[in-house]
Protein backbone atom coordinates (compact mmCIF):
# COMPACT_ATOMS: atom_id res chain seq x y z
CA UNK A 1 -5.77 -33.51 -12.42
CA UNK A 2 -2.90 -33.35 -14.77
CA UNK A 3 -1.54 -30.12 -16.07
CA UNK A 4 -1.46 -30.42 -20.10
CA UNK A 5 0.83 -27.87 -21.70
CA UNK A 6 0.86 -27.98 -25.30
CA UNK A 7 3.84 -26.93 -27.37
CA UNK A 8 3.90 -24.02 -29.66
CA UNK A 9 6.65 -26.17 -31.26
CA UNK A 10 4.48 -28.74 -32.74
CA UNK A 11 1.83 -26.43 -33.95
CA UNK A 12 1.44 -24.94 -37.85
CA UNK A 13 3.59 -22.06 -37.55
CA UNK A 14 1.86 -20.05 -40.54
CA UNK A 15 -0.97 -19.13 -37.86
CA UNK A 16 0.46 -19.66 -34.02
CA UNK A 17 -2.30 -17.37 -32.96
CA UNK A 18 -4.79 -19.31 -33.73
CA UNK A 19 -3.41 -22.38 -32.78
CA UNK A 20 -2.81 -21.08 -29.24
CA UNK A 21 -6.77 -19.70 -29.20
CA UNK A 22 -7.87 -23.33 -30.39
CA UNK A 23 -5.71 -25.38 -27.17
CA UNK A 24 -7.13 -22.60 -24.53
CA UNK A 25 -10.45 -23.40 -25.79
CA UNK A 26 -9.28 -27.28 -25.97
CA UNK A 27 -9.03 -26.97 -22.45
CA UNK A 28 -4.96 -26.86 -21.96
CA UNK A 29 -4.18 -25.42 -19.25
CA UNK A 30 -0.50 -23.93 -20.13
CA UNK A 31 0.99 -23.34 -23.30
CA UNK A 32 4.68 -24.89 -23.88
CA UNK A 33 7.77 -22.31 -24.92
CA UNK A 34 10.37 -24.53 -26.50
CA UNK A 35 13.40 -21.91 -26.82
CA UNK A 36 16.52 -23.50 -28.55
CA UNK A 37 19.47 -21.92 -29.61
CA UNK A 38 21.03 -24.63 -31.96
CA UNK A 39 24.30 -24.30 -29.51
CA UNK A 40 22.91 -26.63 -26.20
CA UNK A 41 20.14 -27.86 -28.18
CA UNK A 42 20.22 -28.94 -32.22
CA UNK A 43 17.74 -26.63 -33.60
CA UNK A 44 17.22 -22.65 -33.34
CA UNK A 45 13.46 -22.49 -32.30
CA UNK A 46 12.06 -18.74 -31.63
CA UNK A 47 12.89 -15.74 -29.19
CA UNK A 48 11.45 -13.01 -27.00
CA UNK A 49 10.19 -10.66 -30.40
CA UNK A 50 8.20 -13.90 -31.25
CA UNK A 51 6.72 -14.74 -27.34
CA UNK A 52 6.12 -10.86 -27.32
CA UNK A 53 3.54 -10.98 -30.00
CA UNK A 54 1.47 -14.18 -28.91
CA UNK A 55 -1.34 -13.74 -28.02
CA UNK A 56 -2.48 -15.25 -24.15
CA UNK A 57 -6.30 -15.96 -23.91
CA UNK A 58 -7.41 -15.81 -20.17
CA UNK A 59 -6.42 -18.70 -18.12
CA UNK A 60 -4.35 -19.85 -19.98
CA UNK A 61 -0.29 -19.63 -18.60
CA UNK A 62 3.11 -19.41 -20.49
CA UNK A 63 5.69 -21.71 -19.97
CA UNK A 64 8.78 -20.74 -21.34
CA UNK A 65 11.93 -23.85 -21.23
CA UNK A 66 14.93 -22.32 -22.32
CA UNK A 67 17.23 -24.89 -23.74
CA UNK A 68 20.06 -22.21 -24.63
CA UNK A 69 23.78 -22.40 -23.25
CA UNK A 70 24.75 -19.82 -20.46
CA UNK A 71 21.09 -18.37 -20.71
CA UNK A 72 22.44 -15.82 -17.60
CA UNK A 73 23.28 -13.85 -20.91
CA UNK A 74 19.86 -13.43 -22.52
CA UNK A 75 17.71 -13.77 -19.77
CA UNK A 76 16.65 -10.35 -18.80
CA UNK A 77 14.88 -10.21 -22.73
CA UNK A 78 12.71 -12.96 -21.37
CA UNK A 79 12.17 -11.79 -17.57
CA UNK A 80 11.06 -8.00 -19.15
CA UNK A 81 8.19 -9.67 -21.53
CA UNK A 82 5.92 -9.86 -18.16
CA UNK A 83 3.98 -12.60 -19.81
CA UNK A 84 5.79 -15.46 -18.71
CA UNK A 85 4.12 -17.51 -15.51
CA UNK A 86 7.26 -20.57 -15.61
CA UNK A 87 10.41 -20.18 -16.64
CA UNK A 88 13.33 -22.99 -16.68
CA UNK A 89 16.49 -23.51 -17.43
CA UNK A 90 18.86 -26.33 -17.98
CA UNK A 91 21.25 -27.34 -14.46
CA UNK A 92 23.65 -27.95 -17.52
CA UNK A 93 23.65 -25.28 -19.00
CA UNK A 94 24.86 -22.90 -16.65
CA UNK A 95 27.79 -22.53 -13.76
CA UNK A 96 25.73 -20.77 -11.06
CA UNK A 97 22.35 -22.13 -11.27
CA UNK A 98 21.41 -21.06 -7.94
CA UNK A 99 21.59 -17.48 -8.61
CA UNK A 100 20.12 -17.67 -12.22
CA UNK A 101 17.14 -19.47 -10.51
CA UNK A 102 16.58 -16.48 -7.62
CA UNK A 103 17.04 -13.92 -10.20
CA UNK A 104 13.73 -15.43 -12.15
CA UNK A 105 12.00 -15.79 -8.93
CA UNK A 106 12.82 -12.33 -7.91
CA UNK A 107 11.09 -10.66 -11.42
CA UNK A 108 8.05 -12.45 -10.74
CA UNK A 109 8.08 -15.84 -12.64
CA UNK A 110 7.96 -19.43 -10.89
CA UNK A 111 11.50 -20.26 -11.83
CA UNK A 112 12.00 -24.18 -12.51
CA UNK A 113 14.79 -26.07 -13.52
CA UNK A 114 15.61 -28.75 -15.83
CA UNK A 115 17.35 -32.00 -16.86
CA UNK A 116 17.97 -33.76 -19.96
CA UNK A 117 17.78 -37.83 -20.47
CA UNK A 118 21.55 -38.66 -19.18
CA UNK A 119 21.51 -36.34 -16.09
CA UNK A 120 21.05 -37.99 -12.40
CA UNK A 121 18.61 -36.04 -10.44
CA UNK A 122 21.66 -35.23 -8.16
CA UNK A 123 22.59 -32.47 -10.51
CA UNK A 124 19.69 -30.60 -8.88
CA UNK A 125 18.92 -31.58 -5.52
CA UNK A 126 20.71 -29.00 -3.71
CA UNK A 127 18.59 -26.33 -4.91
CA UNK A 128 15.11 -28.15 -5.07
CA UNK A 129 13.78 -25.51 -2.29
CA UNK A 130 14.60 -23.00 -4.99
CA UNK A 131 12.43 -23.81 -7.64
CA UNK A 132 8.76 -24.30 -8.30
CA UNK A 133 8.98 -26.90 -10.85
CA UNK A 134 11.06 -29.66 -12.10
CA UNK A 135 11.26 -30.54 -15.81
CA UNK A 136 12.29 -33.82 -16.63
CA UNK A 137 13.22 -34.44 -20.06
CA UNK A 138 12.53 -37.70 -21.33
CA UNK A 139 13.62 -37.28 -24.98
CA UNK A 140 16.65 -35.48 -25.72
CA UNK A 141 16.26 -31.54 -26.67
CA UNK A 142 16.27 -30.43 -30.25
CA UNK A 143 13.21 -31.96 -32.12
CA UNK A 144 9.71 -32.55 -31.34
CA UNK A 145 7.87 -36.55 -32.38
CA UNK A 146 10.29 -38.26 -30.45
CA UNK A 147 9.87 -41.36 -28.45
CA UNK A 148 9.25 -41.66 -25.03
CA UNK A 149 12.51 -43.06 -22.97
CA UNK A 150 10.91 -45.56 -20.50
CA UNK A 151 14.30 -45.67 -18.89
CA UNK A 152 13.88 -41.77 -17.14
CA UNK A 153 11.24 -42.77 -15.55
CA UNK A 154 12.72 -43.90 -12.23
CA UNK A 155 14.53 -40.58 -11.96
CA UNK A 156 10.45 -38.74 -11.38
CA UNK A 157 10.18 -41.34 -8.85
CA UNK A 158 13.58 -40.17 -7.26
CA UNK A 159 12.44 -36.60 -7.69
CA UNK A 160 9.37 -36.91 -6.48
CA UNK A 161 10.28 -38.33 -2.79
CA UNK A 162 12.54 -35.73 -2.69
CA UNK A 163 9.81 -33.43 -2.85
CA UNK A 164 7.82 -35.12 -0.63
CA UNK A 165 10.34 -35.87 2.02
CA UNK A 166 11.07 -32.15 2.27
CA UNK A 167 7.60 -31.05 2.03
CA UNK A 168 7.96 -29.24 -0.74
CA UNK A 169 4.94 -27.58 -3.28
CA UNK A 170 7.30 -28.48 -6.66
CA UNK A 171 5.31 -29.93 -9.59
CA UNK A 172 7.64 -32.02 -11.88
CA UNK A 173 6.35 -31.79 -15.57
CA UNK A 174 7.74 -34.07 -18.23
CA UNK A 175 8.75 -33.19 -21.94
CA UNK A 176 8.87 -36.20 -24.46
CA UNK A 177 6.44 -38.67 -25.85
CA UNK A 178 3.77 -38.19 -23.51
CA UNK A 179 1.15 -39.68 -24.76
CA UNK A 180 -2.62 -41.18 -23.28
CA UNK A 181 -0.76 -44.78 -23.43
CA UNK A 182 1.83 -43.59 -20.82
CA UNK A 183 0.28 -40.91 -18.93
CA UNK A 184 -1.24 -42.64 -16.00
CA UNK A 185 2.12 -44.72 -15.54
CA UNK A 186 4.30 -41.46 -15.38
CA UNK A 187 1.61 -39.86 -13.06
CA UNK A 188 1.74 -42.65 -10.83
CA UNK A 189 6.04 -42.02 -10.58
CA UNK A 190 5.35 -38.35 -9.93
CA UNK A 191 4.54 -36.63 -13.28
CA UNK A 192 2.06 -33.27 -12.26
CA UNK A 193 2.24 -31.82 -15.75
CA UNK A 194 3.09 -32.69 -19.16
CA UNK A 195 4.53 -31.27 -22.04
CA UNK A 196 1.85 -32.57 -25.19
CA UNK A 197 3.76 -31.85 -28.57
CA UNK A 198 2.29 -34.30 -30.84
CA UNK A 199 -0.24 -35.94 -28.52
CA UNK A 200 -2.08 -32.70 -29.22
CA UNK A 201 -0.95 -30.33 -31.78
CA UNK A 202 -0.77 -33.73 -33.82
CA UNK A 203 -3.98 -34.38 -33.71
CA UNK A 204 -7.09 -33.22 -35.68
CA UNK A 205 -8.91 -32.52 -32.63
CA UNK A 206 -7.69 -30.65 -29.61
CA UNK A 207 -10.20 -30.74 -27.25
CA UNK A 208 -10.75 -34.33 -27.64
CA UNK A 209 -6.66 -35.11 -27.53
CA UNK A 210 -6.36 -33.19 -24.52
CA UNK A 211 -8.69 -34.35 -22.79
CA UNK A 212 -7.12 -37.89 -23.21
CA UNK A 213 -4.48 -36.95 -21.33
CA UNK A 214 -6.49 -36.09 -18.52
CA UNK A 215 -8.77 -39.02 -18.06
CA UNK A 216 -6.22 -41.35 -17.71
């Protein structure tokens, strides 16, 4: 079944608390970290003091995507919260991505690794065996609401036989205008999870929105 992971970014940041309480009882199944540093991505989002003081109902896992340029330089503030079960970076955003990727593995967090609209899958198939997930970006970073661009999709497909082909365990999630109307179509290319900015936190009920997602 998919894996819905709504993000904190779309919810009413006057109470995140709650709103993260309200999607674990919804039935998400991770919660979405958008982490922007208005350098590699066009907006300045929030940081490790904020993730520190979320609350994480049982079940329910973090998963942090830091869209931040040369994040080798903040990265330890992230790896030493100890609540963070996925943690990706940007193959453009850094020089030695290999090394940045072992050192999250190594401090206990599935490390995963990223790529925005314009990037071929190439970028990062020389160190698929070194990640646990794939995030494929299919609006460009910087503002949640945007629409979904159909034209990514062939690079899950790519992705995925990858994966397959090298018998890998990788789940490849996808951030952008996931909605019910596209769901089954990107699950059908490869899609295991799904960021859900909008198509949840957007709508007046959770459960029901999330749940939308999965019966497609």
């Amino acid at each position: 079944m998919l894996i819905v992971s709504p993000s904190l970014l779309s919810a009413n940041c006057s109470k995140l608390g709650a709103e993260i309480e309200a999607v674990a009882q919804a039935g998400a199944d991770w919660l979405h970290l958008d982490v922007m540093d208005g350098t590699f991505a066009p907006n300045i989002t929030f940081g490790p003091p904020v993730i520190a003081c979320l609350p994480k109902p049982a079940g329910l896992q973090f998963d942090a995507h830091l869209m931040v340029q040369n994040p080798e330089r903040i990265i330890d503030s992230f790896l030493g919260l100890g609540t963070l079960d996925w943690l990706t970076v940007h193959a453009e955003s850094t020089t030695h991505l290999q090394r940045l990727l072992q050192l999250i593995r190594d401090a206990g967090c599935h490390p995963g690794v990223s790529l925005n609209p314009s990037t071929p899958p190439e970028m990062i198939e020389w160190v698929l065996d070194d990640v646990d997930l794939v995030l494929v970006m299919t609006v460009n970073p910087g503002f949640s609401g945007q629409k979904f661009l159909p034209s990514v999709a062939p690079k899950i497909e790519r992705i995925k036989n990858w994966i397959v082909k090298r018998g890998l365990k990788t789940l490849i999630e996808v951030d952008g205008g996931v909605s019910p109307k596209n769901a089954r179509s990107l699950m059908d290319a490869g899609m295991d999870a799904c960021v859900a900015g909008s198509a949840v936190y957007g709508q007046k009920d959770y459960q029901a929105a999330i749940k939308a997602l999965k019966d497609v």
